[in-house]
Protein backbone atom coordinates (compact mmCIF):
# COMPACT_ATOMS: atom_id res chain seq x y z
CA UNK A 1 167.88 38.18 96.09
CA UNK A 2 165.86 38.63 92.87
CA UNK A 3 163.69 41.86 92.24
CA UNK A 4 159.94 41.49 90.45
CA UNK A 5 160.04 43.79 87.70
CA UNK A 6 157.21 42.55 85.74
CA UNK A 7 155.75 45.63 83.96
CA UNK A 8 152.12 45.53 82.45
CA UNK A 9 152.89 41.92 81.56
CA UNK A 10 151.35 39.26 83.58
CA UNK A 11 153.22 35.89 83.36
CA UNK A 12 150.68 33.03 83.81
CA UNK A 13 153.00 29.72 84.29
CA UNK A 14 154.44 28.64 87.87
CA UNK A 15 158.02 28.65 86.42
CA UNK A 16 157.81 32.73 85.83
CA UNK A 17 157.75 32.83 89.52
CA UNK A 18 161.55 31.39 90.70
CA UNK A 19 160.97 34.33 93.19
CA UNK A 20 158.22 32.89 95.03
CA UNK A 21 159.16 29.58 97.65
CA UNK A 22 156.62 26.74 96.18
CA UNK A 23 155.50 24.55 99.34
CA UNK A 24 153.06 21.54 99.28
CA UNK A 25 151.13 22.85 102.56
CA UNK A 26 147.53 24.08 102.15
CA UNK A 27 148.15 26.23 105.50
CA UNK A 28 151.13 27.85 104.21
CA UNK A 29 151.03 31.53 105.22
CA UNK A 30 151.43 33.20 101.56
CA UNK A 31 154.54 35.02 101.95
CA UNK A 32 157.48 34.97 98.77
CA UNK A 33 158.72 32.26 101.23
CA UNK A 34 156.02 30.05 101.66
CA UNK A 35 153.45 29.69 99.25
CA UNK A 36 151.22 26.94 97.46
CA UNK A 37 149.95 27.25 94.19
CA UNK A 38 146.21 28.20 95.36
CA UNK A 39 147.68 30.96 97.35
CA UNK A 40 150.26 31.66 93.50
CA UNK A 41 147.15 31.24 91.49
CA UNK A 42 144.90 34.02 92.97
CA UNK A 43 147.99 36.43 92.97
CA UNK A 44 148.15 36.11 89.27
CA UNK A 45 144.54 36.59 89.18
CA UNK A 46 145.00 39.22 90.97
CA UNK A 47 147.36 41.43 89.06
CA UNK A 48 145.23 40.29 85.79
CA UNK A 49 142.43 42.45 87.38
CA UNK A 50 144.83 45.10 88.27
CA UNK A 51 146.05 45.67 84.36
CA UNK A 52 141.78 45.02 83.31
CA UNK A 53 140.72 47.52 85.43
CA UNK A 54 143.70 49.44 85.06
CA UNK A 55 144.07 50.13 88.93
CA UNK A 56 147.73 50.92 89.25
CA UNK A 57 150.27 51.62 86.23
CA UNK A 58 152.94 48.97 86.65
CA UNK A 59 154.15 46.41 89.24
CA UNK A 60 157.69 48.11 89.66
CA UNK A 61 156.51 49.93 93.07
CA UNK A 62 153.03 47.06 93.42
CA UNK A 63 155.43 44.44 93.45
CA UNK A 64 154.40 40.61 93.98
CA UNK A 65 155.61 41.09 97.47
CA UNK A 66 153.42 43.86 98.00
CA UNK A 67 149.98 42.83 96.31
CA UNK A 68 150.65 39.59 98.07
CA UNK A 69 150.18 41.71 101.77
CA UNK A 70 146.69 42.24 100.13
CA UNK A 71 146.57 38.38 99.36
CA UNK A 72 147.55 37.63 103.03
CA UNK A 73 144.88 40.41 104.55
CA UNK A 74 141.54 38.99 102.80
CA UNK A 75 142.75 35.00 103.11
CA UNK A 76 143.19 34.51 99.46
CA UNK A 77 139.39 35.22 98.66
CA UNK A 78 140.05 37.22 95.73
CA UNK A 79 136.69 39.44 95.72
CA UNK A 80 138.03 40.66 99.29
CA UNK A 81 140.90 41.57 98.10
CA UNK A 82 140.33 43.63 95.02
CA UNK A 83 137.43 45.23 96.89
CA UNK A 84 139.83 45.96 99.54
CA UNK A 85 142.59 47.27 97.06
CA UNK A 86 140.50 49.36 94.79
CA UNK A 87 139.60 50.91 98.32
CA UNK A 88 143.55 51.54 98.91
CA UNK A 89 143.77 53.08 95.37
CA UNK A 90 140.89 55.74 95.78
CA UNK A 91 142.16 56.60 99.16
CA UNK A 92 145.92 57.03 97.70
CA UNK A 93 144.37 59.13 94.95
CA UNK A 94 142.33 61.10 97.31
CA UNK A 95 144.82 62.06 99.70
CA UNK A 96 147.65 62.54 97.53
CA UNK A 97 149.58 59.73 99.01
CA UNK A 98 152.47 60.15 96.76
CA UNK A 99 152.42 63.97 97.53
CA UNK A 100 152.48 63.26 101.55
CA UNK A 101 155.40 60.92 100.86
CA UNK A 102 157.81 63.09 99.49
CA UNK A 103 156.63 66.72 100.57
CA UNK A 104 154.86 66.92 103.61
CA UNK A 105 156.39 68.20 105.97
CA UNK A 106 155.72 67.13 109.95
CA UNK A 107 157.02 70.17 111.66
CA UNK A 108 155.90 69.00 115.43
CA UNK A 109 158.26 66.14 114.87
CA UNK A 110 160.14 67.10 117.95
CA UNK A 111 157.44 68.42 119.98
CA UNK A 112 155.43 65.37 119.50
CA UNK A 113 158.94 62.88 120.43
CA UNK A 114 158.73 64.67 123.70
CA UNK A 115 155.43 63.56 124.92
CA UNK A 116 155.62 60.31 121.98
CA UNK A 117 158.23 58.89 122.05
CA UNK A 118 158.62 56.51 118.95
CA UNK A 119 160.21 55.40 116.25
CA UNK A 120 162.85 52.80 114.09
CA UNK A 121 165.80 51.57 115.15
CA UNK A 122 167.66 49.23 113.57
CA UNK A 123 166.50 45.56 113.06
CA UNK A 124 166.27 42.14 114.41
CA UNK A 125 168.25 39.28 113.73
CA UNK A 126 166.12 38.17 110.87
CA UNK A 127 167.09 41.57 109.35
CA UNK A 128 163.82 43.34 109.88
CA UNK A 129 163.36 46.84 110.87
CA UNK A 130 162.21 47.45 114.34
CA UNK A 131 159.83 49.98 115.13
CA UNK A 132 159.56 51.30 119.24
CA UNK A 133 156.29 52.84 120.80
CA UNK A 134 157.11 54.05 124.23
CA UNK A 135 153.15 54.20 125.26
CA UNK A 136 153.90 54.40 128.64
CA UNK A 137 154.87 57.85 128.00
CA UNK A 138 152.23 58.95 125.87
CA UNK A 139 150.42 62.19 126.69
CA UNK A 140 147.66 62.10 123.80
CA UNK A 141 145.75 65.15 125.72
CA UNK A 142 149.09 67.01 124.95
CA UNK A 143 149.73 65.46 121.58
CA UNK A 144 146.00 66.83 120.23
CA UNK A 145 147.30 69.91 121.45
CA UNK A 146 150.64 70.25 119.29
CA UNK A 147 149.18 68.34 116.43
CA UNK A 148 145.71 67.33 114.70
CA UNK A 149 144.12 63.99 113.76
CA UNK A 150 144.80 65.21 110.08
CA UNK A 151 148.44 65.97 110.31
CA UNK A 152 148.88 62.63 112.20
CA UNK A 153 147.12 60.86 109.68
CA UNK A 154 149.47 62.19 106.98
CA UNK A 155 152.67 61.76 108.96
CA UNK A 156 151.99 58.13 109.85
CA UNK A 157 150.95 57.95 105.47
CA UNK A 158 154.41 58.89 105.25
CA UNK A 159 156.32 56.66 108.11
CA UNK A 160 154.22 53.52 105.74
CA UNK A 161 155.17 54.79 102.36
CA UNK A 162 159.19 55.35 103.51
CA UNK A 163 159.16 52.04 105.23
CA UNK A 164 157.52 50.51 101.74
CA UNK A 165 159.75 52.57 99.43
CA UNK A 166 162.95 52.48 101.50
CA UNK A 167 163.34 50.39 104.71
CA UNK A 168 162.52 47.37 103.33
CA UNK A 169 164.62 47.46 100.12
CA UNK A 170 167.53 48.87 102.37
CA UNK A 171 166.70 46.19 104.90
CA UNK A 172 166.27 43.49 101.76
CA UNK A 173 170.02 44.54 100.34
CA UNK A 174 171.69 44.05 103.74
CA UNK A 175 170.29 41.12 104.33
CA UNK A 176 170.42 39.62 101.12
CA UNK A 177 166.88 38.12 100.83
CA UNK A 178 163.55 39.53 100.68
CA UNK A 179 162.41 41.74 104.12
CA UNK A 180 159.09 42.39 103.96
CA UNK A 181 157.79 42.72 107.69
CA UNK A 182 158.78 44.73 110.72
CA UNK A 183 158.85 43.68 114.19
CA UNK A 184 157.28 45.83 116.98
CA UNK A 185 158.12 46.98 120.69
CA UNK A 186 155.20 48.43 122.23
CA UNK A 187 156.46 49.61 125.81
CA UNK A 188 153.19 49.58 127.96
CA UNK A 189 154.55 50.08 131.32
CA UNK A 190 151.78 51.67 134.14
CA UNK A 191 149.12 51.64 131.47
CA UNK A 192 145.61 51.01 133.25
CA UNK A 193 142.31 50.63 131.87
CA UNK A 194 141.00 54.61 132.05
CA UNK A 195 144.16 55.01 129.78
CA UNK A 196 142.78 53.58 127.10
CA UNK A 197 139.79 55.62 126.23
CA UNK A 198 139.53 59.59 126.15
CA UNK A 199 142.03 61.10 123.59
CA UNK A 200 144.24 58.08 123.77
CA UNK A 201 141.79 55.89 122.45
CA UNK A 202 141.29 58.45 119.40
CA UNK A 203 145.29 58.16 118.79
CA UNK A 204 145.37 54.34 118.86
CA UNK A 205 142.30 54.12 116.68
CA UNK A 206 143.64 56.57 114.35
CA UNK A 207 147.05 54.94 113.60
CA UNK A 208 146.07 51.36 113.70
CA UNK A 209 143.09 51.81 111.21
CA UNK A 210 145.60 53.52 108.81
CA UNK A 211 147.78 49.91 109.20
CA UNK A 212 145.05 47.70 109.09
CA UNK A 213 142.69 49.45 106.17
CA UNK A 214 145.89 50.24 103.75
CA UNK A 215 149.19 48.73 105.24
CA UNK A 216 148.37 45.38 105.54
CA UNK A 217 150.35 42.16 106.67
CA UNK A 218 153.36 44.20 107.29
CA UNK A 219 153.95 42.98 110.85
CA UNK A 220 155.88 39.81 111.44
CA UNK A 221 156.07 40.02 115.20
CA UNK A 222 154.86 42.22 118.03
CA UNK A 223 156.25 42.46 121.46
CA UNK A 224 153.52 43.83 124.61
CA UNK A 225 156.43 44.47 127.18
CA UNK A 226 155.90 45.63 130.73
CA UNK A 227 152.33 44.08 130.88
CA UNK A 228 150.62 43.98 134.14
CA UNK A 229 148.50 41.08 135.73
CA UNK A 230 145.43 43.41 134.85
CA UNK A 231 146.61 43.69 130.75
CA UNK A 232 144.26 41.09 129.71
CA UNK A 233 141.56 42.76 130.54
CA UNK A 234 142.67 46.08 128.84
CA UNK A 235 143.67 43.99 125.71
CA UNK A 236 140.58 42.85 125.50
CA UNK A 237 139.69 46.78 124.78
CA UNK A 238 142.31 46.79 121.80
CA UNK A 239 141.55 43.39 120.50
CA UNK A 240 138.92 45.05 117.98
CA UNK A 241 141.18 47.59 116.57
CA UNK A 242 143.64 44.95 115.46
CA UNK A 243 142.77 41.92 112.59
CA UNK A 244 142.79 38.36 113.68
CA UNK A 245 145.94 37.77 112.57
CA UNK A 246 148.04 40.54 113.77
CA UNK A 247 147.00 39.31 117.28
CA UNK A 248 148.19 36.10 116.25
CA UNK A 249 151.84 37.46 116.13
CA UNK A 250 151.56 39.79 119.59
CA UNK A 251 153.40 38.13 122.42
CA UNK A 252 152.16 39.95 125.97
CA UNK A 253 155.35 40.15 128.04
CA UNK A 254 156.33 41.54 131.80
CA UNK A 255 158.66 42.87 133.38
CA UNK A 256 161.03 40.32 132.75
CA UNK A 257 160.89 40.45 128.75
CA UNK A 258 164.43 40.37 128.10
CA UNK A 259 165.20 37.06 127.82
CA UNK A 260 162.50 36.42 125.62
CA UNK A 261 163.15 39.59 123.54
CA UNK A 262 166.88 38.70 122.95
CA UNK A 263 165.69 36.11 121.31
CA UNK A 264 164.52 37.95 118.00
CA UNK A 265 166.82 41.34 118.92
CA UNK A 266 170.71 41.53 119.53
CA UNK A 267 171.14 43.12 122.70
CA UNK A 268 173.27 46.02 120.73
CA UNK A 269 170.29 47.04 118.61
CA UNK A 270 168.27 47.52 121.93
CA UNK A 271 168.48 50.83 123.24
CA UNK A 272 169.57 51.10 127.20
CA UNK A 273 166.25 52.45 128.03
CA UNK A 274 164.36 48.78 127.28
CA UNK A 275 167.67 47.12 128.91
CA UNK A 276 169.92 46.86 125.50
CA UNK A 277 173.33 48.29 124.91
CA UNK A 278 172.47 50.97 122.33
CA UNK A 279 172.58 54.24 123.26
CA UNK A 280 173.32 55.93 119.89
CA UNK A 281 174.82 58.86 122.20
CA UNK A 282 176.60 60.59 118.44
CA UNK A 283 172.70 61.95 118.05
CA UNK A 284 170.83 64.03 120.58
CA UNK A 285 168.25 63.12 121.98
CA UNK A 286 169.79 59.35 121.45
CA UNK A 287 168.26 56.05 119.74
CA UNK A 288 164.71 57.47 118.92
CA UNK A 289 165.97 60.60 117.61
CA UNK A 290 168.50 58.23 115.36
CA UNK A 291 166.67 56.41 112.77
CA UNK A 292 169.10 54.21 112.32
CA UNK A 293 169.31 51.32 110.28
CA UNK A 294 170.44 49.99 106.68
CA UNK A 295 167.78 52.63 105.17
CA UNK A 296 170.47 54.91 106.84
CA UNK A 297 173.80 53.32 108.13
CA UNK A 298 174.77 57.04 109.74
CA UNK A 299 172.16 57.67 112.17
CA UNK A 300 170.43 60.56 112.54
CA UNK A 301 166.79 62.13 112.48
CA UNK A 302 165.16 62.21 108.91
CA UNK A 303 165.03 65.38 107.63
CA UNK A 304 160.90 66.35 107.38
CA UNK A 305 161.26 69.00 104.25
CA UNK A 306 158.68 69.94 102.19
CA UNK A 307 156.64 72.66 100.78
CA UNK A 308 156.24 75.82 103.65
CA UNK A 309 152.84 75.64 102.65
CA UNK A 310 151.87 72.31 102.68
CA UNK A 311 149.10 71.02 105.34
């Protein structure tokens, strides 16, 4: 696995890319694995704008795997995607992103597990990181009531930045090639339409806008399990909140989603409660409470310090 390290210098020729997989196809998605040199082309535009404009310092955290999420997100039209990064800059700087990554400090964490439960837990067989909503279980009346749309905002900040500054690279070194995508359980058991709007509406609009407006492309697969015959119709209500193509990769699935799930997930890095064999019983509260994966081999529940008076 080879690291992009490229500093303020730009290389210009195809050969300075070994870590990018060349393919002939003019559909090819634009990941490090499959690329064509249109899609190479505008990336190394792309960082030549970044060091012009002097939007970010170096490419040691901004990455060619990371710009190229950016790449991915706007279709290789390169005005769309500097418009949309210089937009992820100024909201980093205005919100202290780097601040909320390593300081804040999400006291509610275990109030708001109660009544939300979600979180990672280990990865799939490709080696990705999976991440678990348990909607079904949601109270988001009850959440606003622990917690505000603020202190969400910055705790989800800081489940992206963690996932971009440590999951993948732990996730990366395990596997021994480049992870840059999670895959997605979204447990939606019982969930009917008047669900959907109210408070819970708020939540789901607040944490997917954070995804789609500065976390792009970082989903590689999404599983809808415990959909009822009615779910189309109440997809229909999320459709807008998601880009065209992160529904792409969401696969609606019923009650019978094992079979199809096993497919992408061992059966021993499925908890018991979604009818795997993990049960992670050395933590309390169990596989949610665990965070376990190659970010942290152990198991247990991150540890949320930071500044007493942070906000």
């Amino acid at each position: 696995m080879e690291e992009n390290k490229l500093g303020l210098e730009v290389k210009t020729e195809i050969s300075d890319y070994p870590h990018m997989h060349l393919v002939e196809d003019e559909n090819a998605p634009g990941t490090s694995r499959e690329i064509n040199i249109s899609q190479l082309k505008v990336l190394i535009e792309f960082k030549q704008i970044c060091i012009k404009e002097n939007l970010i310092p170096n490419f040691d955290y901004f990455d060619d795997y990371y710009l190229l999420k950016f790449c991915r997100a706007r279709d290789f039209i390169i005005k769309d995607i500097v418009e949309m990064f210089k937009n992820f800059i100024k909201w980093r700087k205005d919100n202290g992103v780097d601040y909320i990554c390593e300081n804040f400090h999400f006291r509610e964490f275990d109030q708001v597990l109660k009544i939300y439960p979600h979180g990672f837990h280990k990865v799939d067989k490709e080696g990705r990181p999976i991440y678990y909503q348990i909607l079904s279980k949601l109270d988001a009346n009850k959440l606003f009531q622990i917690t505000t749309s603020e202190r969400l905002i910055k705790y989800f900040t800081q489940i992206y930045e963690l996932l971009m500054k440590y999951k993948f690279k732990a996730c990366s070194k395990a596997k021994g090639q480049i992870v840059e995508q999670l895959c997605i359980i979204l447990d939606i058991d019982n969930i009917g339409i008047t669900d959907l709007f109210g408070k819970t509406r708020t939540f789901l609009t607040l944490s997917t806008k954070l995804g789609q407006d500065y976390y792009p492309s970082n989903m590689a697969k999404m599983f809808l399990i415990n959909t009822s015959r009615f779910f189309y119709i109440i997809f229909n209500i999320v459709k807008p909140l998601l880009g065209s193509g992160s529904r792409k990769k969401i696969e609606m699935l019923g009650k019978d989603y094992k079979e199809k799930v096993f497919e992408y997930i061992n059966p021993d890095n499925l908890p018991t409660f979604l009818g795997g064999n993990c049960r992670c019983e050395h933590v309390p509260g169990g596989c949610l409470y665990c965070d376990i994966g190659p970010w942290n081999p152990r198991g247990k529940i991150y540890n949320y310090q930071g500044d007493e008076n942070d906000s």
